[in-house]
PDB file of N, CA and C in Angstrom:
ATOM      1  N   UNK A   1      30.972  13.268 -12.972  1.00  0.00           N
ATOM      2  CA  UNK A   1      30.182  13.536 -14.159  1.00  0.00           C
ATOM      3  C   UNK A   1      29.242  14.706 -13.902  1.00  0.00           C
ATOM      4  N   UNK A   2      29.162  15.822 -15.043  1.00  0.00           N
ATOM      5  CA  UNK A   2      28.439  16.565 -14.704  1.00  0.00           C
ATOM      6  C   UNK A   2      26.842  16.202 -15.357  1.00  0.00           C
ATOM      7  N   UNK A   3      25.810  16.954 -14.947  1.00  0.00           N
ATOM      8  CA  UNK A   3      24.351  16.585 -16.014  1.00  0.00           C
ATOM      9  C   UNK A   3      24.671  17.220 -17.593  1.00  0.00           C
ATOM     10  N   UNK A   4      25.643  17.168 -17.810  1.00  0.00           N
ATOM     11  CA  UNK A   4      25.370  17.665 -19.436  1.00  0.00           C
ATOM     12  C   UNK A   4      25.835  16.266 -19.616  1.00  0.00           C
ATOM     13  N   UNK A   5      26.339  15.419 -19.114  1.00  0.00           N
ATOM     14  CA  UNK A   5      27.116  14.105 -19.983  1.00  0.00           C
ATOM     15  C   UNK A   5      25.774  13.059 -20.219  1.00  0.00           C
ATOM     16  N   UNK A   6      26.371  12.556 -21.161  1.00  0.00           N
ATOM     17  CA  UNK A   6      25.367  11.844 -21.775  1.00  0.00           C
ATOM     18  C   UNK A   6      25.830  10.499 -21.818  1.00  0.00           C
ATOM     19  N   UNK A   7      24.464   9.803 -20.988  1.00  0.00           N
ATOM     20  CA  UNK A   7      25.043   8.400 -20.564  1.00  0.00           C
ATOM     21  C   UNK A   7      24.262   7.400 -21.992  1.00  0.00           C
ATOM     22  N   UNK A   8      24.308   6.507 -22.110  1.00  0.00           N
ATOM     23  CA  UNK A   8      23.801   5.456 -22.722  1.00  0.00           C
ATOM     24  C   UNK A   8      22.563   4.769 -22.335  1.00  0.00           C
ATOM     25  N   UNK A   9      21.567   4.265 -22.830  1.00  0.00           N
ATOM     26  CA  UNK A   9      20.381   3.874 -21.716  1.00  0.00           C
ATOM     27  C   UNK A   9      19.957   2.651 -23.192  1.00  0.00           C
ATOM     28  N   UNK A  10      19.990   1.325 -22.421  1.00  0.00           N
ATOM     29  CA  UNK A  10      20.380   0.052 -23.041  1.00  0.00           C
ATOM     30  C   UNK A  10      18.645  -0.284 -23.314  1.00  0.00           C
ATOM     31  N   UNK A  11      17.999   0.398 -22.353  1.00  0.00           N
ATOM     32  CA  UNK A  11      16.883  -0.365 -22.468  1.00  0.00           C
ATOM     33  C   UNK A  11      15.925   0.701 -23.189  1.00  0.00           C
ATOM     34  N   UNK A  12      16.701   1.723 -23.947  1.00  0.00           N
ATOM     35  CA  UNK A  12      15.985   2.499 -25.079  1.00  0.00           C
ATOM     36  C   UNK A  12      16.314   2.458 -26.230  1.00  0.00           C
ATOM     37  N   UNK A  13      17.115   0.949 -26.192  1.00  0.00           N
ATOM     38  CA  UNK A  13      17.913   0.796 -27.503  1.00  0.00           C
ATOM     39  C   UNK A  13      19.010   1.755 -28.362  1.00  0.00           C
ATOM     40  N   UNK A  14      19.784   2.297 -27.040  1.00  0.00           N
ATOM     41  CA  UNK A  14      20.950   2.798 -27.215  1.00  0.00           C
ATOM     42  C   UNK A  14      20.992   3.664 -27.363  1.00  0.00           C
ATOM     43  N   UNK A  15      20.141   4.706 -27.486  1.00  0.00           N
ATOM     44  CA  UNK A  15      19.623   6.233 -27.185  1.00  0.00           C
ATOM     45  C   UNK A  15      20.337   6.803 -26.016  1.00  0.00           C
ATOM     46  N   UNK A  16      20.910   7.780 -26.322  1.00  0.00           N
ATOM     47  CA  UNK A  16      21.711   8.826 -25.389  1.00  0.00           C
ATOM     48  C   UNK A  16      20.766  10.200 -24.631  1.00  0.00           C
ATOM     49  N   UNK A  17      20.236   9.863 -23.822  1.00  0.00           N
ATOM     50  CA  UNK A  17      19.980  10.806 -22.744  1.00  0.00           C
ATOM     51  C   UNK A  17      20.425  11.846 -21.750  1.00  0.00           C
ATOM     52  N   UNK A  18      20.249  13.031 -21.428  1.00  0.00           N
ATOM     53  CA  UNK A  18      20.937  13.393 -20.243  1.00  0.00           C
ATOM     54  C   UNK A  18      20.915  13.088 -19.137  1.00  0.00           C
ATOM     55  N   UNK A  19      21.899  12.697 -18.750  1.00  0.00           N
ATOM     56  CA  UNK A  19      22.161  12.383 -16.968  1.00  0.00           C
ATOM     57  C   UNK A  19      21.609  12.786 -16.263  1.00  0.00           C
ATOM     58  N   UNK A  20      21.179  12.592 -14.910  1.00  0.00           N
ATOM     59  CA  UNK A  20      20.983  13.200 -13.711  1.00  0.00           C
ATOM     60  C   UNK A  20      19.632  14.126 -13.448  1.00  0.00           C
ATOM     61  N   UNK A  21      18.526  13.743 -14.321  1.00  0.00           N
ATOM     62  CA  UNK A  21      17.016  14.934 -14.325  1.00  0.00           C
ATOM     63  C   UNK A  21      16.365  13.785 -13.852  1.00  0.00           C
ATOM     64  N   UNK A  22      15.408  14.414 -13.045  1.00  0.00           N
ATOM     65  CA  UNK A  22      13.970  13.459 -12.380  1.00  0.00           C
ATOM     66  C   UNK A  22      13.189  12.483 -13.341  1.00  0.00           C
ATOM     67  N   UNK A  23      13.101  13.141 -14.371  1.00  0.00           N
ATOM     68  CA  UNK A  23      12.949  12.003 -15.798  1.00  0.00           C
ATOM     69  C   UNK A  23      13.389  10.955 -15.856  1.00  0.00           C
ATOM     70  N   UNK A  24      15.052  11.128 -16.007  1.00  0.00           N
ATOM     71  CA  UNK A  24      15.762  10.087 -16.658  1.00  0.00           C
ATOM     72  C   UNK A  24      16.343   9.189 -15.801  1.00  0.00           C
ATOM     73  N   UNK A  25      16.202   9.596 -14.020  1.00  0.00           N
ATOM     74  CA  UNK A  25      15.915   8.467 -12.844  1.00  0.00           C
ATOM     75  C   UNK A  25      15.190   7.929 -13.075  1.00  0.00           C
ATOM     76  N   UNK A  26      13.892   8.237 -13.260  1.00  0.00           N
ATOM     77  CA  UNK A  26      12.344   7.186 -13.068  1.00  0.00           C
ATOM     78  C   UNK A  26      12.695   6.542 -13.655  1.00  0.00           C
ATOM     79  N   UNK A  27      12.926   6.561 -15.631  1.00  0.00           N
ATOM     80  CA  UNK A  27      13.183   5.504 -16.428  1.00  0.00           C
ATOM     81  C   UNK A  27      14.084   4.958 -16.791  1.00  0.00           C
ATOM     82  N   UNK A  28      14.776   4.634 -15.486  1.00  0.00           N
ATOM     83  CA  UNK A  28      15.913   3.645 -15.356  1.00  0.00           C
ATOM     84  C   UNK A  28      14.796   2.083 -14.879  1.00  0.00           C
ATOM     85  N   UNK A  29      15.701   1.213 -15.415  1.00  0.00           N
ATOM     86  CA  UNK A  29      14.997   0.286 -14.542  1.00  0.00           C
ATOM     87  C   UNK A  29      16.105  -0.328 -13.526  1.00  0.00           C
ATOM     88  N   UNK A  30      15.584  -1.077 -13.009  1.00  0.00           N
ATOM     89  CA  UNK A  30      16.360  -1.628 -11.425  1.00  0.00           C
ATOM     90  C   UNK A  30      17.168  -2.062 -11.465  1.00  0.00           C
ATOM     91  N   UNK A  31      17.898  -2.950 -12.699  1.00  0.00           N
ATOM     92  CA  UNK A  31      18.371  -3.467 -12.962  1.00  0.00           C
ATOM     93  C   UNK A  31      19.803  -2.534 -13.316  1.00  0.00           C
ATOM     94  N   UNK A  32      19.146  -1.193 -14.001  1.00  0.00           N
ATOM     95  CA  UNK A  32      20.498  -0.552 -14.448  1.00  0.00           C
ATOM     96  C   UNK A  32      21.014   0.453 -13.065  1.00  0.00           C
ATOM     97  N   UNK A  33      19.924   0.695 -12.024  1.00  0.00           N
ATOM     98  CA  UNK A  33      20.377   1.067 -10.969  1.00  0.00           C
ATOM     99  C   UNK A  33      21.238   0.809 -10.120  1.00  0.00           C
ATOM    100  N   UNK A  34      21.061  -1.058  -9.888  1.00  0.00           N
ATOM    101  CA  UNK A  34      21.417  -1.478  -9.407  1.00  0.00           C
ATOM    102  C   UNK A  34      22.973  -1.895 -10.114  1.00  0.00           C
ATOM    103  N   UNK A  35      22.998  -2.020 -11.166  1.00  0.00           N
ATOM    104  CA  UNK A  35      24.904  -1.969 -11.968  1.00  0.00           C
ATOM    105  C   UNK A  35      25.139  -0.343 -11.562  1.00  0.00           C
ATOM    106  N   UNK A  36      24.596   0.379 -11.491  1.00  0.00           N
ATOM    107  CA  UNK A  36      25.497   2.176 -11.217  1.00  0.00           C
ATOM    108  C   UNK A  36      26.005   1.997  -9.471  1.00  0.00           C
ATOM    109  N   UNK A  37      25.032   1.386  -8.855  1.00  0.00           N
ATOM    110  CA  UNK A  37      25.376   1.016  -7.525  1.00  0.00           C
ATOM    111  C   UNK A  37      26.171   0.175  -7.452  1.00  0.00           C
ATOM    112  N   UNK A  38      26.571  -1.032  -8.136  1.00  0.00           N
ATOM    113  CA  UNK A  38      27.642  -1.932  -7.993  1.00  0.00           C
ATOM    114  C   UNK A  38      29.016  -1.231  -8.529  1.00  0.00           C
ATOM    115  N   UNK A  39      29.041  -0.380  -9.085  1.00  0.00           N
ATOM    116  CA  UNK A  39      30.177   0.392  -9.892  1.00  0.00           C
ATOM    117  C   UNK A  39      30.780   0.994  -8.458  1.00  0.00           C
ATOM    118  N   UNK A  40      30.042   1.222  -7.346  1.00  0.00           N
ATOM    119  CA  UNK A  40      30.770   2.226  -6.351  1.00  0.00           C
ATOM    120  C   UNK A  40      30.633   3.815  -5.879  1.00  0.00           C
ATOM    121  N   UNK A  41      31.607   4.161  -5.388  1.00  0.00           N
ATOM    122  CA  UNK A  41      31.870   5.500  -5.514  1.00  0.00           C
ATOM    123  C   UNK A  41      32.608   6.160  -7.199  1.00  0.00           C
ATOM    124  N   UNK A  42      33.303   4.821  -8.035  1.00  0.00           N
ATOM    125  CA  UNK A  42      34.069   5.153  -8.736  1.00  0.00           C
ATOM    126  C   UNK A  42      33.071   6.031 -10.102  1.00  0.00           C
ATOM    127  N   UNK A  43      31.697   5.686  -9.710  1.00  0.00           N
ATOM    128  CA  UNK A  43      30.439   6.205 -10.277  1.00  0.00           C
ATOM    129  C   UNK A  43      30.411   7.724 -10.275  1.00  0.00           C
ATOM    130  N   UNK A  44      30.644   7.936  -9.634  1.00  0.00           N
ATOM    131  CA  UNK A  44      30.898   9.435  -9.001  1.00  0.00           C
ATOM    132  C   UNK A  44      28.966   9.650  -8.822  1.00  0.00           C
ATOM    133  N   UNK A  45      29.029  10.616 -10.040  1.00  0.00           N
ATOM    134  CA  UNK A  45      27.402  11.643  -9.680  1.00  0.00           C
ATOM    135  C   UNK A  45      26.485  10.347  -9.564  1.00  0.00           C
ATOM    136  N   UNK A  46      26.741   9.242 -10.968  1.00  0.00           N
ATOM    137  CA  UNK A  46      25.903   8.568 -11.508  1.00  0.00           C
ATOM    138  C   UNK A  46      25.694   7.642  -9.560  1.00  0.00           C
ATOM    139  N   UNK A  47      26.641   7.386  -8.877  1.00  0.00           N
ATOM    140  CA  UNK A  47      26.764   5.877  -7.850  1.00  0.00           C
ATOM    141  C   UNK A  47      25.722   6.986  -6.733  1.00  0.00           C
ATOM    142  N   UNK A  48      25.514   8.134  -6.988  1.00  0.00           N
ATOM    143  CA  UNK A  48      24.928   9.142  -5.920  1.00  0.00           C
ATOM    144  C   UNK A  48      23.352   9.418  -6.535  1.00  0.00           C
ATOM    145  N   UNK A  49      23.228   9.543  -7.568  1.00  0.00           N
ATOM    146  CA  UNK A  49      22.083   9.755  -8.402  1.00  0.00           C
ATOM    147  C   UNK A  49      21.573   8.075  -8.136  1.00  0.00           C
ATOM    148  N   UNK A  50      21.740   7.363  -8.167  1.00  0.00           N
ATOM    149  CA  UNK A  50      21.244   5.619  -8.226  1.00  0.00           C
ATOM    150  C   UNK A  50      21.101   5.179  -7.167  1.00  0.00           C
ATOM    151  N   UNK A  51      21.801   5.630  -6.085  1.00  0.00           N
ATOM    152  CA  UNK A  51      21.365   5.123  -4.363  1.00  0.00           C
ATOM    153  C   UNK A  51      20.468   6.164  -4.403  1.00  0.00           C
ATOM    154  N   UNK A  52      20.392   7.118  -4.585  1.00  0.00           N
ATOM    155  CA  UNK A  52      19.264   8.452  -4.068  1.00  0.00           C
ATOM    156  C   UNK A  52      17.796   7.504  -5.006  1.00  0.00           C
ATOM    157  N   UNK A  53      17.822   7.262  -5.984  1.00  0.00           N
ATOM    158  CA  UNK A  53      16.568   7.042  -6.899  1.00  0.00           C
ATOM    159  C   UNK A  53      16.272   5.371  -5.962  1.00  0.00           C
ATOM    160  N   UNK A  54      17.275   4.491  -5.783  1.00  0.00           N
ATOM    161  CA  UNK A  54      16.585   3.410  -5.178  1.00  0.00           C
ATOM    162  C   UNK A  54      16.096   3.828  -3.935  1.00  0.00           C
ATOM    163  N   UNK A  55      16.504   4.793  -2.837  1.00  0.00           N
ATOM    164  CA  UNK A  55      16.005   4.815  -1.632  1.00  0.00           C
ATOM    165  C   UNK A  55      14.472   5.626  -1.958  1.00  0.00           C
ATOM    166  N   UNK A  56      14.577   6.154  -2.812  1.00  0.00           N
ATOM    167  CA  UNK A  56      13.445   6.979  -3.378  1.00  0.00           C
ATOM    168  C   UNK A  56      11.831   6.005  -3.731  1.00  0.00           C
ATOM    169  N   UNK A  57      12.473   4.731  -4.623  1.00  0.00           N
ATOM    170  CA  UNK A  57      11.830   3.691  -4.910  1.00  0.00           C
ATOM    171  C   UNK A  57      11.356   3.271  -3.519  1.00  0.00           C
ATOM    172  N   UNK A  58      12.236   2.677  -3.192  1.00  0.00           N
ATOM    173  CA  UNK A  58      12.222   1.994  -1.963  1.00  0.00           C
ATOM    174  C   UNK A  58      11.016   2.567  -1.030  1.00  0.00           C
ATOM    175  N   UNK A  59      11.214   3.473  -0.800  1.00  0.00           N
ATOM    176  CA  UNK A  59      10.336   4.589   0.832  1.00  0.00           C
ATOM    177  C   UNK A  59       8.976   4.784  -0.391  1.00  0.00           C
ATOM    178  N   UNK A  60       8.933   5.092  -1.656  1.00  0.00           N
ATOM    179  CA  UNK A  60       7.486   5.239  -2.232  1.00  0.00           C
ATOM    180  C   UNK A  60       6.775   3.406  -2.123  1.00  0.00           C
ATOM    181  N   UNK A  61       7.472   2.694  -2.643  1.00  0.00           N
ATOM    182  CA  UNK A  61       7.194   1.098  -2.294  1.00  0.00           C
ATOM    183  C   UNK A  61       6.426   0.795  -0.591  1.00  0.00           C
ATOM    184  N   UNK A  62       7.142   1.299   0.086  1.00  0.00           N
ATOM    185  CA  UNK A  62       7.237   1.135   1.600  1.00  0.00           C
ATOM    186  C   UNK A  62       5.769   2.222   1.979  1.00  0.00           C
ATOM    187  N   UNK A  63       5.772   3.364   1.436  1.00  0.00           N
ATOM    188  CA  UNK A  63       4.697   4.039   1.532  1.00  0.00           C
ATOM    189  C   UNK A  63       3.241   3.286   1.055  1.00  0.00           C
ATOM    190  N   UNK A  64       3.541   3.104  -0.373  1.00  0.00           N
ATOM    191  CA  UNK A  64       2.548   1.837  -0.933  1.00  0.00           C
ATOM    192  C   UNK A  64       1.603   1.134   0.075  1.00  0.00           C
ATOM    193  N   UNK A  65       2.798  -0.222   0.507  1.00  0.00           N
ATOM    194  CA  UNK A  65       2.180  -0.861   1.094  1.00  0.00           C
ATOM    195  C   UNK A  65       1.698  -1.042   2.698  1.00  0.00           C
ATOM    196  N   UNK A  66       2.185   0.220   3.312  1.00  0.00           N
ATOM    197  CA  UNK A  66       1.639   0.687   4.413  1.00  0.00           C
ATOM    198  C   UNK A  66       0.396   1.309   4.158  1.00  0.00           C
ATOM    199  N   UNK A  67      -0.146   2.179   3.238  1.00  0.00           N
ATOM    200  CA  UNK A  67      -1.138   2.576   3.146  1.00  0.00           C
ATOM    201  C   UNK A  67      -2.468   1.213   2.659  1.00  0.00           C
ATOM    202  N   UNK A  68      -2.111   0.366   1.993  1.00  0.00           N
ATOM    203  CA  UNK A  68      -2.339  -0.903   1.703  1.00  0.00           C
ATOM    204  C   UNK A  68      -2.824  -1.815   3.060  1.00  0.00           C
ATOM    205  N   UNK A  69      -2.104  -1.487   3.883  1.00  0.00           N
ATOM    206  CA  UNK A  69      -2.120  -2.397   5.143  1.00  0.00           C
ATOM    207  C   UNK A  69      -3.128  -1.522   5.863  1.00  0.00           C
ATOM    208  N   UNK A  70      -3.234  -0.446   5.927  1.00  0.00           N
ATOM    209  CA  UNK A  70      -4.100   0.490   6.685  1.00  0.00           C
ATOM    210  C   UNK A  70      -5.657   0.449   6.045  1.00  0.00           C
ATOM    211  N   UNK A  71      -5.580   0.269   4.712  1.00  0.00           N
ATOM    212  CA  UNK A  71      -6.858   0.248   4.183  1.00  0.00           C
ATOM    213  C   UNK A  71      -7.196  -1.103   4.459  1.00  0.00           C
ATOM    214  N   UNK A  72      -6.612  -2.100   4.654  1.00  0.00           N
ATOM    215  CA  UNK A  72      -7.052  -3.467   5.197  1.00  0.00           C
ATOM    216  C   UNK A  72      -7.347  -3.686   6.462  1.00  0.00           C
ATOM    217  N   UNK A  73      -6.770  -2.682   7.460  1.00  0.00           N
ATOM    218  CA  UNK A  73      -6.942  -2.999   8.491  1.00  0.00           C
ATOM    219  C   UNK A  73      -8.376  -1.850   8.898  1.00  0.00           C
ATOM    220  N   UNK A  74      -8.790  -1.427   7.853  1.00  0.00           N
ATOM    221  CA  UNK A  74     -10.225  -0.537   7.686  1.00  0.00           C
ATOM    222  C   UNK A  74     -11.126  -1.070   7.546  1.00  0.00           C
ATOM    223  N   UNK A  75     -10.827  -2.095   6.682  1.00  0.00           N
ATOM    224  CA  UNK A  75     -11.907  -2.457   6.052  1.00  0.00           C
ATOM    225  C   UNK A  75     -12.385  -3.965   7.230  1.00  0.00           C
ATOM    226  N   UNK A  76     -11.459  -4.318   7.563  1.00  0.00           N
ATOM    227  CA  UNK A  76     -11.702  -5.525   8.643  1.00  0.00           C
ATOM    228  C   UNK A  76     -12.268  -4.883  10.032  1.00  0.00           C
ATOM    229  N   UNK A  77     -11.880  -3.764  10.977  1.00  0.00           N
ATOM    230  CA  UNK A  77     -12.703  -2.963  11.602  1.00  0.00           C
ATOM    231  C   UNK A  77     -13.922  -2.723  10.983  1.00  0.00           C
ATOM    232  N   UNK A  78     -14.475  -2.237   9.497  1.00  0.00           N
ATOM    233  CA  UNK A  78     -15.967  -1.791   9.425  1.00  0.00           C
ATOM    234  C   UNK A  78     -16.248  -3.419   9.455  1.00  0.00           C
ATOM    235  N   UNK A  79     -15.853  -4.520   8.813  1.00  0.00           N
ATOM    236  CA  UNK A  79     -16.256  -6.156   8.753  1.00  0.00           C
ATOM    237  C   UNK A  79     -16.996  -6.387  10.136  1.00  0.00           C
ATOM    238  N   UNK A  80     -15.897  -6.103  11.286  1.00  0.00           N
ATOM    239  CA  UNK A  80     -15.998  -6.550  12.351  1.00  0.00           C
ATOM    240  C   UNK A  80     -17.284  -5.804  13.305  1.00  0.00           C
ATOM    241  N   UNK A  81     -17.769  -4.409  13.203  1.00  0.00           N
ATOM    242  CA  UNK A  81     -18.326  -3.793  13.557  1.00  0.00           C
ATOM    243  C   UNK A  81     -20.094  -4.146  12.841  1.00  0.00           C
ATOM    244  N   UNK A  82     -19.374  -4.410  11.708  1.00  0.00           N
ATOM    245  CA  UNK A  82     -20.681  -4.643  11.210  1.00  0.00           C
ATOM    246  C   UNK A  82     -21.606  -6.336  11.776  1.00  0.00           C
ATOM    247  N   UNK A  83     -20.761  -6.966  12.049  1.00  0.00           N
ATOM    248  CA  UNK A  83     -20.842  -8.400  12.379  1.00  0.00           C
ATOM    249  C   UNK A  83     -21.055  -8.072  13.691  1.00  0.00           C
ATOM    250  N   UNK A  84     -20.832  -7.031  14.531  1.00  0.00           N
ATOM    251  CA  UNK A  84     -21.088  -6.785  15.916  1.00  0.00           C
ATOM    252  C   UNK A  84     -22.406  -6.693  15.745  1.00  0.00           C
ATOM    253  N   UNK A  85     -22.989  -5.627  15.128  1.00  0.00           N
ATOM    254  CA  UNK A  85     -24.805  -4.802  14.957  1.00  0.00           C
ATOM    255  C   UNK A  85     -25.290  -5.825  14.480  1.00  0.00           C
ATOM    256  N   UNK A  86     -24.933  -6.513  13.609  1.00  0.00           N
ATOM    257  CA  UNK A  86     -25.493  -8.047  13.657  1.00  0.00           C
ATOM    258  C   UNK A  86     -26.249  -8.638  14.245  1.00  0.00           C
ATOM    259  N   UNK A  87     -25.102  -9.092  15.266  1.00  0.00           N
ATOM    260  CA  UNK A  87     -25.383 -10.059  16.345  1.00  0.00           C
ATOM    261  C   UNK A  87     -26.162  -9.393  17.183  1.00  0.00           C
ATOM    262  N   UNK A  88     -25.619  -7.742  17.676  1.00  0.00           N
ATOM    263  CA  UNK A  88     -26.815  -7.075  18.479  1.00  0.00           C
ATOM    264  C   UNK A  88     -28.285  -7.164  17.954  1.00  0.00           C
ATOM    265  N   UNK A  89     -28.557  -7.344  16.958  1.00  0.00           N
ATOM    266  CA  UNK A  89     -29.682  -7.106  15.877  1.00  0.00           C
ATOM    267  C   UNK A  89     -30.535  -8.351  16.066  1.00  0.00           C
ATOM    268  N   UNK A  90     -29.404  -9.377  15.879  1.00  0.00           N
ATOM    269  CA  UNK A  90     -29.805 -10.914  16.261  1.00  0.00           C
ATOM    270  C   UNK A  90     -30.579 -11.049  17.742  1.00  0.00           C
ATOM    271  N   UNK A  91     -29.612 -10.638  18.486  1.00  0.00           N
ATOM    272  CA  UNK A  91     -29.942 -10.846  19.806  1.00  0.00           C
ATOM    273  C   UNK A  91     -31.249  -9.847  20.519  1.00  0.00           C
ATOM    274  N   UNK A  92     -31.284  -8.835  20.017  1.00  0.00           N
ATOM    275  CA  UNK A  92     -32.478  -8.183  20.241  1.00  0.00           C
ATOM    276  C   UNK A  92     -33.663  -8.622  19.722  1.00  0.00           C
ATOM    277  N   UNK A  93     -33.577  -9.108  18.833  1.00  0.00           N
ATOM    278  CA  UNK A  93     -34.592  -9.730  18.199  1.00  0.00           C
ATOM    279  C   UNK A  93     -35.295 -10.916  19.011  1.00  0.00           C
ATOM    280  N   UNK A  94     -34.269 -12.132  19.146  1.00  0.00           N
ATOM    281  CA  UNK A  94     -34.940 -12.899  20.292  1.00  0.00           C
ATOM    282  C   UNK A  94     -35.381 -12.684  21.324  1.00  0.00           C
ATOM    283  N   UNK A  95     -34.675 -11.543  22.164  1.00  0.00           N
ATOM    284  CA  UNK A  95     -35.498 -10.790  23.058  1.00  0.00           C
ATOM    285  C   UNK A  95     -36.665 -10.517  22.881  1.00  0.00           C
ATOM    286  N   UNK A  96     -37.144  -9.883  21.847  1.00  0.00           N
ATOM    287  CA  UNK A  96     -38.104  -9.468  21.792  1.00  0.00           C
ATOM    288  C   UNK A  96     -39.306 -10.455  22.170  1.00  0.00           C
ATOM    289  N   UNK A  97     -38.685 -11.777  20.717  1.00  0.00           N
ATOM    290  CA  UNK A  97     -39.642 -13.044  20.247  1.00  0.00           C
ATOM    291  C   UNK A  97     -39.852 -13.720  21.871  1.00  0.00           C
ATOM    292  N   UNK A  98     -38.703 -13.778  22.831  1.00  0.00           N
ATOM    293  CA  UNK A  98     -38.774 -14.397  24.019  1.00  0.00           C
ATOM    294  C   UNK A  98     -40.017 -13.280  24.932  1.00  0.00           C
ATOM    295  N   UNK A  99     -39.858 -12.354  24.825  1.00  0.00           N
ATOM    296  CA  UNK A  99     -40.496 -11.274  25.492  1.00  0.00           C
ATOM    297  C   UNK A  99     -41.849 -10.935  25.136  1.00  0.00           C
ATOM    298  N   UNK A 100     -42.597 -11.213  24.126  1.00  0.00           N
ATOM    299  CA  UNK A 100     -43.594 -11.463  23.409  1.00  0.00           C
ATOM    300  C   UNK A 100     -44.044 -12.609  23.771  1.00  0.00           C
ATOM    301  N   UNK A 101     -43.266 -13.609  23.269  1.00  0.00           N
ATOM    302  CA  UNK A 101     -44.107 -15.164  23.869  1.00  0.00           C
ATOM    303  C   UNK A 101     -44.248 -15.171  25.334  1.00  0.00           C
ATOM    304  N   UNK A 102     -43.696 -14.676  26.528  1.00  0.00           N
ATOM    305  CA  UNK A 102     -43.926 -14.676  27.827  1.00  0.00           C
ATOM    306  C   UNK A 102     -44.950 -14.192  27.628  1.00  0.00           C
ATOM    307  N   UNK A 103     -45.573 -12.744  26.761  1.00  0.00           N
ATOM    308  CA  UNK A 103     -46.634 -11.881  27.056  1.00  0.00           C
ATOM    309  C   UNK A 103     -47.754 -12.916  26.969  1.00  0.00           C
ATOM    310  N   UNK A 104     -47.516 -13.529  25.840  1.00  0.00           N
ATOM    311  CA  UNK A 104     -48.751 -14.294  25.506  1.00  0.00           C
ATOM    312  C   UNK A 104     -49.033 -15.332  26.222  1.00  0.00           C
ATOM    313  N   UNK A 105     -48.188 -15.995  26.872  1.00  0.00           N
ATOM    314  CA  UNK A 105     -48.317 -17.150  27.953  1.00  0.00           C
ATOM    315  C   UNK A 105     -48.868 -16.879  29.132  1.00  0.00           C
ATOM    316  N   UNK A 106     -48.400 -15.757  29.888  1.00  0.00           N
ATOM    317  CA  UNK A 106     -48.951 -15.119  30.621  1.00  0.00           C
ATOM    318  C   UNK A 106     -50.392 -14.736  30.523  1.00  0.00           C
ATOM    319  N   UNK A 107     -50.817 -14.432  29.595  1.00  0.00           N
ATOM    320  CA  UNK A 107     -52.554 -13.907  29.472  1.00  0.00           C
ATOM    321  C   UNK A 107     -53.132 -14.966  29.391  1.00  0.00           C
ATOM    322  N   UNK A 108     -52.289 -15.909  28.473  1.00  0.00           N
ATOM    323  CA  UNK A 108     -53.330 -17.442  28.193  1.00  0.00           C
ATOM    324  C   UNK A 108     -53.502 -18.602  29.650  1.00  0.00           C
ATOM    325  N   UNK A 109     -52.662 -18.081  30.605  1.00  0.00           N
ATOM    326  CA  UNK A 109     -52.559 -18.573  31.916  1.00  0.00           C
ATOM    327  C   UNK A 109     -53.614 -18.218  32.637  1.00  0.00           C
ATOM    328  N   UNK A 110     -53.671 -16.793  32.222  1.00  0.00           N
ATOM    329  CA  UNK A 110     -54.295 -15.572  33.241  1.00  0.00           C
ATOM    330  C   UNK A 110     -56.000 -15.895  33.107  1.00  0.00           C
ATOM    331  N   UNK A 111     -56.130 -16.409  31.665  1.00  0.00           N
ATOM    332  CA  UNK A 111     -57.484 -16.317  31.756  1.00  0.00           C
ATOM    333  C   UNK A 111     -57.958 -17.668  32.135  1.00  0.00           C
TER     334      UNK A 111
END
């Protein structure tokens, strides 16, 4: 099939489109991809145009949710860091309160 042929597109209510443009991949849905892929090679352009647009799907999907996973695994590093200064925050603090009350025990001994 060349791109001048004009396929059928079911889910535009029977509206005839041209084949084979970056357009008229996207608004396929999966469903009709996936029948151009079950058709074969006997598909010709269309069985080559429909594996190319699902692997296309596919690796932008896959991109998705890797970037997804990376921003989670961001946001649990700043969680975790922050819960660190925390505890440092915590713990310096009693230092201090421990380090202070010696002062004062000490003088109240002393005198």
């Amino acid at each position: 099939m060349s791109t001048d042929t004009q396929v059928q597109d079911a889910a535009a209510g029977g509206i005839a489109r041209p084949a084979c443009t970056d357009d008229w991949w996207r608004g396929l849905s999966s469903d009709e991809l996936r029948d151009m892929i079950n058709r074969g090679f006997a598909g010709g352009e269309l069985f080559t145009g429909a594996t190319a647009e699902a692997e296309r799907r596919s690796k932008e999907k896959r991109r998705a949710a890797d970037e997804e996973a990376a921003r989670s695994i961001l946001q649990r590093k700043r969680a975790s860091r922050k819960t660190l200064i925390l505890r440092l925050l915590v713990v310096l603090s009693l230092v201090a309160t421990f380090s202070t009350t010696l002062i004062v025990l000490t003088r109240l001994w002393a005198d």
